[in-house]
N, C-alpha and C. Protein backbone atom coordinates (compact mmCIF):
# COMPACT_ATOMS: atom_id res chain seq x y z
N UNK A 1 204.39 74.99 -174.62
CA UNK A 1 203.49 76.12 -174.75
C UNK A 1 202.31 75.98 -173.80
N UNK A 2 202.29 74.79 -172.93
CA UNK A 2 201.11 74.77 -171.70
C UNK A 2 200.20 73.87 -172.39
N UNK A 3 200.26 73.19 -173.48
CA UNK A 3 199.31 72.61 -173.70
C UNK A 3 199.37 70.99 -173.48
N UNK A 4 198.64 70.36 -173.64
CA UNK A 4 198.38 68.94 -172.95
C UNK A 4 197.67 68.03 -174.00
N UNK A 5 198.33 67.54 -175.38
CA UNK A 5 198.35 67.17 -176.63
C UNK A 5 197.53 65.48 -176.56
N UNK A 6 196.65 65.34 -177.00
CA UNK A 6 196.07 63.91 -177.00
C UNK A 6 196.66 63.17 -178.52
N UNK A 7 197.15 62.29 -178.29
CA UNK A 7 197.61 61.64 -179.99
C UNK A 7 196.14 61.12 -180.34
N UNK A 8 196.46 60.47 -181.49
CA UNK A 8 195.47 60.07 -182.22
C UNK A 8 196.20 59.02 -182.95
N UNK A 9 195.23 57.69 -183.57
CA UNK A 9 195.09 56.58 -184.07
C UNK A 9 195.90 57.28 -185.49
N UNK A 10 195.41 58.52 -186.06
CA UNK A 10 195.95 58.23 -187.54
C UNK A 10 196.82 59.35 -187.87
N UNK A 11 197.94 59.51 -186.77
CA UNK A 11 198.88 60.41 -187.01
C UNK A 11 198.60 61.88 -186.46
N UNK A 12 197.73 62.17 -185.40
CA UNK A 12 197.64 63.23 -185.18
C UNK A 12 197.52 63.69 -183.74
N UNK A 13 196.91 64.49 -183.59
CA UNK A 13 196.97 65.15 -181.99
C UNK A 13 195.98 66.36 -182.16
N UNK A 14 195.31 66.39 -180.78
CA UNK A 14 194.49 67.50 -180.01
C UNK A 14 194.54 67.92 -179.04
N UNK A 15 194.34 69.15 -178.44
CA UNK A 15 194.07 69.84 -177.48
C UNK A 15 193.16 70.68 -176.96
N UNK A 16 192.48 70.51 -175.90
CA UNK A 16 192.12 72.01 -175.51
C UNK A 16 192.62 73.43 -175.94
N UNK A 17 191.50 74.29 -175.72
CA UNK A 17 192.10 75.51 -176.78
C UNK A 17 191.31 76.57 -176.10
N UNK A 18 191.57 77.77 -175.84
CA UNK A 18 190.87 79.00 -175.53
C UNK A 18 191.07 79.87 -176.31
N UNK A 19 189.68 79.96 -176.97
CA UNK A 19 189.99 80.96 -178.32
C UNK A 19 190.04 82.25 -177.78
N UNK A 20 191.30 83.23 -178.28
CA UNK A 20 191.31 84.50 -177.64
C UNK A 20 191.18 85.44 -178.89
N UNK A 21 190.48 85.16 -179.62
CA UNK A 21 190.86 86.52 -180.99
C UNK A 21 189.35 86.10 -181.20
N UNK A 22 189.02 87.22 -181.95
CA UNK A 22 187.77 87.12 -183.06
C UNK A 22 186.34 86.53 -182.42
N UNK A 23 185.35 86.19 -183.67
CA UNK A 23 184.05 85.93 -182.97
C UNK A 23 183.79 84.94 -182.00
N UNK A 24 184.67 83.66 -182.41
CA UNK A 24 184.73 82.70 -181.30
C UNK A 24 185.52 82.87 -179.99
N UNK A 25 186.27 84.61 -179.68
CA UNK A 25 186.64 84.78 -178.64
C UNK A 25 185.77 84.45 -177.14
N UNK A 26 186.93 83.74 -176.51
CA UNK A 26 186.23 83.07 -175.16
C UNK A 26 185.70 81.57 -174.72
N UNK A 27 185.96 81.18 -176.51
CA UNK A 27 184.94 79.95 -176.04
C UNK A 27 186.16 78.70 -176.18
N UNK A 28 185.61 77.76 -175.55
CA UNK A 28 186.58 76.60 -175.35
C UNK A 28 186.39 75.68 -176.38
N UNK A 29 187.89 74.95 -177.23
CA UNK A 29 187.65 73.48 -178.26
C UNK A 29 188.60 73.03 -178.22
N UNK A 30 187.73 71.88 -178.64
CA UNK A 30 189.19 71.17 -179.16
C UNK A 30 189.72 71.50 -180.58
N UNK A 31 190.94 71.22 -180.37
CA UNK A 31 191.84 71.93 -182.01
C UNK A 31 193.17 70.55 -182.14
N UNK A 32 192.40 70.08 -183.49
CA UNK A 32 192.89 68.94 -183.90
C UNK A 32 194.32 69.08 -184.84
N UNK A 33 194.90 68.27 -185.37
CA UNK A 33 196.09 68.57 -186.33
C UNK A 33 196.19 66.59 -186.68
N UNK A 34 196.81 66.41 -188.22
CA UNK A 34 196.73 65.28 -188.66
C UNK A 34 198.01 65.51 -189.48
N UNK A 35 198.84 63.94 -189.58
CA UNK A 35 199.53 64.28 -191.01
C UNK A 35 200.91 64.86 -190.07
N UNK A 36 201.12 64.26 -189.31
CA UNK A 36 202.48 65.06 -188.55
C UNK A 36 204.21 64.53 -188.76
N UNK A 37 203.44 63.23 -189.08
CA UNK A 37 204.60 62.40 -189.79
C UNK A 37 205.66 63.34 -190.14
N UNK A 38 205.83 64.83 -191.19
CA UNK A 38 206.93 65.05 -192.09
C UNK A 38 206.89 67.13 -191.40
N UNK A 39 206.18 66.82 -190.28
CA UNK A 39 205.90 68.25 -189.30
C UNK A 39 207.96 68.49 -188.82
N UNK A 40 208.35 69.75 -189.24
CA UNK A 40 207.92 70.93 -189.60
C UNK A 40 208.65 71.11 -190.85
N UNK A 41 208.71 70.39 -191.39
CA UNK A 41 209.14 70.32 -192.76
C UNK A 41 207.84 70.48 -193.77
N UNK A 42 206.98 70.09 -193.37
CA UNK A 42 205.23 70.55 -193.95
C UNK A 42 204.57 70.66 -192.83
N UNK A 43 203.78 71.82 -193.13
CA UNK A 43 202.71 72.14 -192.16
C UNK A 43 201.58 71.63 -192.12
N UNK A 44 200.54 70.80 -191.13
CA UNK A 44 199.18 70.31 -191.04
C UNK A 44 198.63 70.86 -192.23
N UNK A 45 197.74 70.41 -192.72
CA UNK A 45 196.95 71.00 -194.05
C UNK A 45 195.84 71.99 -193.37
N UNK A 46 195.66 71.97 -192.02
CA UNK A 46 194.41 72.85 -191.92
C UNK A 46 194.08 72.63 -190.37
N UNK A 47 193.44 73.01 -189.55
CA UNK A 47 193.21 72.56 -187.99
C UNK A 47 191.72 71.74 -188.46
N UNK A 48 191.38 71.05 -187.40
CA UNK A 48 190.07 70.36 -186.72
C UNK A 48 189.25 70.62 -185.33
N UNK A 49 188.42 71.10 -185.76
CA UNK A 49 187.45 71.65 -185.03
C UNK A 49 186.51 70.99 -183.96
N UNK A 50 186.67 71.01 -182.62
CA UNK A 50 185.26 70.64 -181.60
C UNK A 50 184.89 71.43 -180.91
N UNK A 51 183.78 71.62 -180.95
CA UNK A 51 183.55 72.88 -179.75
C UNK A 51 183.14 72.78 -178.91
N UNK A 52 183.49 72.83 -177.78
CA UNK A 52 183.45 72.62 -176.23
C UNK A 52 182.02 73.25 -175.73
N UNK A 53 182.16 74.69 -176.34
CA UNK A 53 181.39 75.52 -175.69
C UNK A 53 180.32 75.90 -176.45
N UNK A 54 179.23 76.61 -176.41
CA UNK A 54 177.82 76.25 -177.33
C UNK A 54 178.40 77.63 -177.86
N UNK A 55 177.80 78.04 -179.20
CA UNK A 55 177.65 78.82 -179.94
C UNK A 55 179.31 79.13 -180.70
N UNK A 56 179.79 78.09 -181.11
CA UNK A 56 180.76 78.05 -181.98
C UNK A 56 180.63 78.32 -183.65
N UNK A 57 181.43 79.28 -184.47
CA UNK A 57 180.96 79.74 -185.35
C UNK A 57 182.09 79.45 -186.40
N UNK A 58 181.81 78.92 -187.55
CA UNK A 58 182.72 78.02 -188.65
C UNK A 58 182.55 79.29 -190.04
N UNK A 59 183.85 79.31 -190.52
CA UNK A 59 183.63 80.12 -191.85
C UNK A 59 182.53 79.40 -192.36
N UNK A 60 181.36 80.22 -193.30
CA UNK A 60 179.98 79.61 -194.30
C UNK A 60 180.25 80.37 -195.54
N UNK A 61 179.70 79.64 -196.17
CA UNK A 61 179.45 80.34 -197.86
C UNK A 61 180.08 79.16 -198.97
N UNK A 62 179.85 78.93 -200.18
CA UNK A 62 180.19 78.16 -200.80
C UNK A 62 181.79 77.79 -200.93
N UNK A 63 182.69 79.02 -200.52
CA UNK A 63 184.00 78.98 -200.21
C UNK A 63 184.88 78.93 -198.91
N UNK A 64 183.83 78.55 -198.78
CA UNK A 64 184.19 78.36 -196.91
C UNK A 64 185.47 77.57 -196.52
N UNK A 65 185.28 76.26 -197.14
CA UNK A 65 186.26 75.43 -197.15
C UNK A 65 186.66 74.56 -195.43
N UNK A 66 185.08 74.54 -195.03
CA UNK A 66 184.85 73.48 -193.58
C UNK A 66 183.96 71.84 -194.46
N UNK A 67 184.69 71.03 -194.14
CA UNK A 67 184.47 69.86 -194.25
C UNK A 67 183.97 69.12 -192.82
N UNK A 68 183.82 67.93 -193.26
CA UNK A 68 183.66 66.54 -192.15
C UNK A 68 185.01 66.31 -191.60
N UNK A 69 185.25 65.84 -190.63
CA UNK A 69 186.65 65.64 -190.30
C UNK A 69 186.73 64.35 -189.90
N UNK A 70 187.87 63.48 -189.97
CA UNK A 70 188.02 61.89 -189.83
C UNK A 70 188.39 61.98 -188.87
N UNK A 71 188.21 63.22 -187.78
CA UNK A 71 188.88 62.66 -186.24
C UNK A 71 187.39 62.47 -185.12
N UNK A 72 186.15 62.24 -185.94
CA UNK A 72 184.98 61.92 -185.84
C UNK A 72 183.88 62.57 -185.76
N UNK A 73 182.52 62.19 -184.99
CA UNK A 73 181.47 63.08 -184.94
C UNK A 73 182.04 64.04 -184.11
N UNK A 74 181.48 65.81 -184.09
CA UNK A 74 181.33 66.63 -184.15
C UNK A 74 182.70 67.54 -184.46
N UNK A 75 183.28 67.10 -185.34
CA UNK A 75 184.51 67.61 -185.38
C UNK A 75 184.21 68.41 -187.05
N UNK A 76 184.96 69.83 -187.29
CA UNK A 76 185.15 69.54 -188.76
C UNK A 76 186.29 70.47 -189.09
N UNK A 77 186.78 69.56 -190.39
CA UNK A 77 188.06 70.54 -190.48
C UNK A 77 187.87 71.77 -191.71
N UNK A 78 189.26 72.55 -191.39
CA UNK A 78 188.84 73.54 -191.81
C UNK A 78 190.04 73.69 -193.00
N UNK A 79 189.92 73.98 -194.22
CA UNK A 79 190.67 73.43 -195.49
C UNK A 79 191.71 74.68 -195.34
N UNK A 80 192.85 75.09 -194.82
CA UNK A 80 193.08 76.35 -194.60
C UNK A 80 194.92 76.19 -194.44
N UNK A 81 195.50 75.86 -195.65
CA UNK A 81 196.63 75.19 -195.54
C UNK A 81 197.66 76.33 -195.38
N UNK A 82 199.06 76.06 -194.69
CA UNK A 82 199.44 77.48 -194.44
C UNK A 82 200.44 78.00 -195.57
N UNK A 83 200.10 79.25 -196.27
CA UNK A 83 200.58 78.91 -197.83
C UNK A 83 202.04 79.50 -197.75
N UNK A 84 202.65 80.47 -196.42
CA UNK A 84 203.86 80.81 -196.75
C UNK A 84 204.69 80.62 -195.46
N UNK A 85 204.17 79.02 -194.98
CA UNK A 85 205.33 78.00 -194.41
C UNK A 85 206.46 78.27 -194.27
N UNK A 86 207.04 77.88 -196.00
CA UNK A 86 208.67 78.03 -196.14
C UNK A 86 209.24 79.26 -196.05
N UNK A 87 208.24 79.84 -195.42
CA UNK A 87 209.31 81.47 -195.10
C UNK A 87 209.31 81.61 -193.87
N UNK A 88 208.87 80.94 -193.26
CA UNK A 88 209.07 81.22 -191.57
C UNK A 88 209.85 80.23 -191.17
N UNK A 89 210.47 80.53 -189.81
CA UNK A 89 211.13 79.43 -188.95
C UNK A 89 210.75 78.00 -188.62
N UNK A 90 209.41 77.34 -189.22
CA UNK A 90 208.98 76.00 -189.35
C UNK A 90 208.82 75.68 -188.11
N UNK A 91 208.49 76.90 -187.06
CA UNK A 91 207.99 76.14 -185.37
C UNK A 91 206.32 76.14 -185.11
N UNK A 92 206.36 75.77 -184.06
CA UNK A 92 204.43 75.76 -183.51
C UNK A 92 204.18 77.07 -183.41
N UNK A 93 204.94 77.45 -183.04
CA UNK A 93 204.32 79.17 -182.43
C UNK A 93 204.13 79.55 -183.26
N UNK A 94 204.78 79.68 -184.38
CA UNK A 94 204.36 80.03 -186.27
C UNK A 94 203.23 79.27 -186.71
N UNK A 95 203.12 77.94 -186.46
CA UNK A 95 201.86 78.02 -187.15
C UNK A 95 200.61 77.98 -186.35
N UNK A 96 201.16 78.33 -184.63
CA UNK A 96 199.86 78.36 -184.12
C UNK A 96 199.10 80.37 -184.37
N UNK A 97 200.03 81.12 -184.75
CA UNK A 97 200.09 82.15 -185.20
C UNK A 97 199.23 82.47 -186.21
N UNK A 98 199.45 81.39 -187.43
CA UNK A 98 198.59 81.18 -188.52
C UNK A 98 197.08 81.05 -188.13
N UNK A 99 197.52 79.95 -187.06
CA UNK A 99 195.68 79.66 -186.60
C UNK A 99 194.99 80.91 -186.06
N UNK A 100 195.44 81.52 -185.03
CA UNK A 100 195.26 83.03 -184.88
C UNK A 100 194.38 83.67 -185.82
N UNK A 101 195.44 83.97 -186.89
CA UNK A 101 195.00 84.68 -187.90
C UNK A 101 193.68 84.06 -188.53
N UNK A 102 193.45 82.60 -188.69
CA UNK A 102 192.45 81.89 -189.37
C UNK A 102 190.82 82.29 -188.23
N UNK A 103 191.37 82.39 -186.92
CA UNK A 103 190.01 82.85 -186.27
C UNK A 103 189.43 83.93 -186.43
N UNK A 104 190.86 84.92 -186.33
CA UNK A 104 190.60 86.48 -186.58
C UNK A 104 189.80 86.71 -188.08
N UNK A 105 189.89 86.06 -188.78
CA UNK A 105 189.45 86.97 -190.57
C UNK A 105 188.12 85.54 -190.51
N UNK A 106 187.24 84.78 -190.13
CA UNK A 106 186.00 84.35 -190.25
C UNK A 106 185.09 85.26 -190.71
């Protein structure tokens, strides 16, 4: 899909990212994923957040559901698990689709 995936120490991977939907349209991050071990048989529990570019904007409110993220400082993840997985074809493009959607409705 053009992207250029960094692993990680505790099962995961990142990339560069150009957000093209919604308020963070335009701006550049990194977009983390953990937990890949049992991928695409379960989907990441949620993406991980860095933002490249200044004025990056995170769901707020007591239900927000943005945490600290263990892939370090300035990262945070976003609790946003994908709930109807087992009905799709179990590829990236599906759940990078999901992510889509998770920028679009902030």
């Amino acid at each position: 899909m053009g992207y250029h995936p960094i692993e990680t120490a505790n099962n995961g991977l990142y990339f560069e990212y150009l957000v093209d939907i919604g308020v963070n349209q335009g701006k550049r991050v990194l977009m983390g994923f953990e937990n890949l071990h049992d991928f695409p048989l379960n989907a990441p529990h949620g993406p991980h957040f860095r933002p490249i570019d200044e004025g990056w904007i995170n769901p707020s409110g007591p239900r927000a559901g943005v945490h600290n993220s263990n892939f370090g400082q300035g990262w945070v993840h976003w609790s946003r698990p994908f709930q109807q997985w087992n009905k799709t074809k179990k590829t990236v493009k599906e759940y990078l689709a999901h992510i889509k959607n998770l920028l679009l409705n902030i």
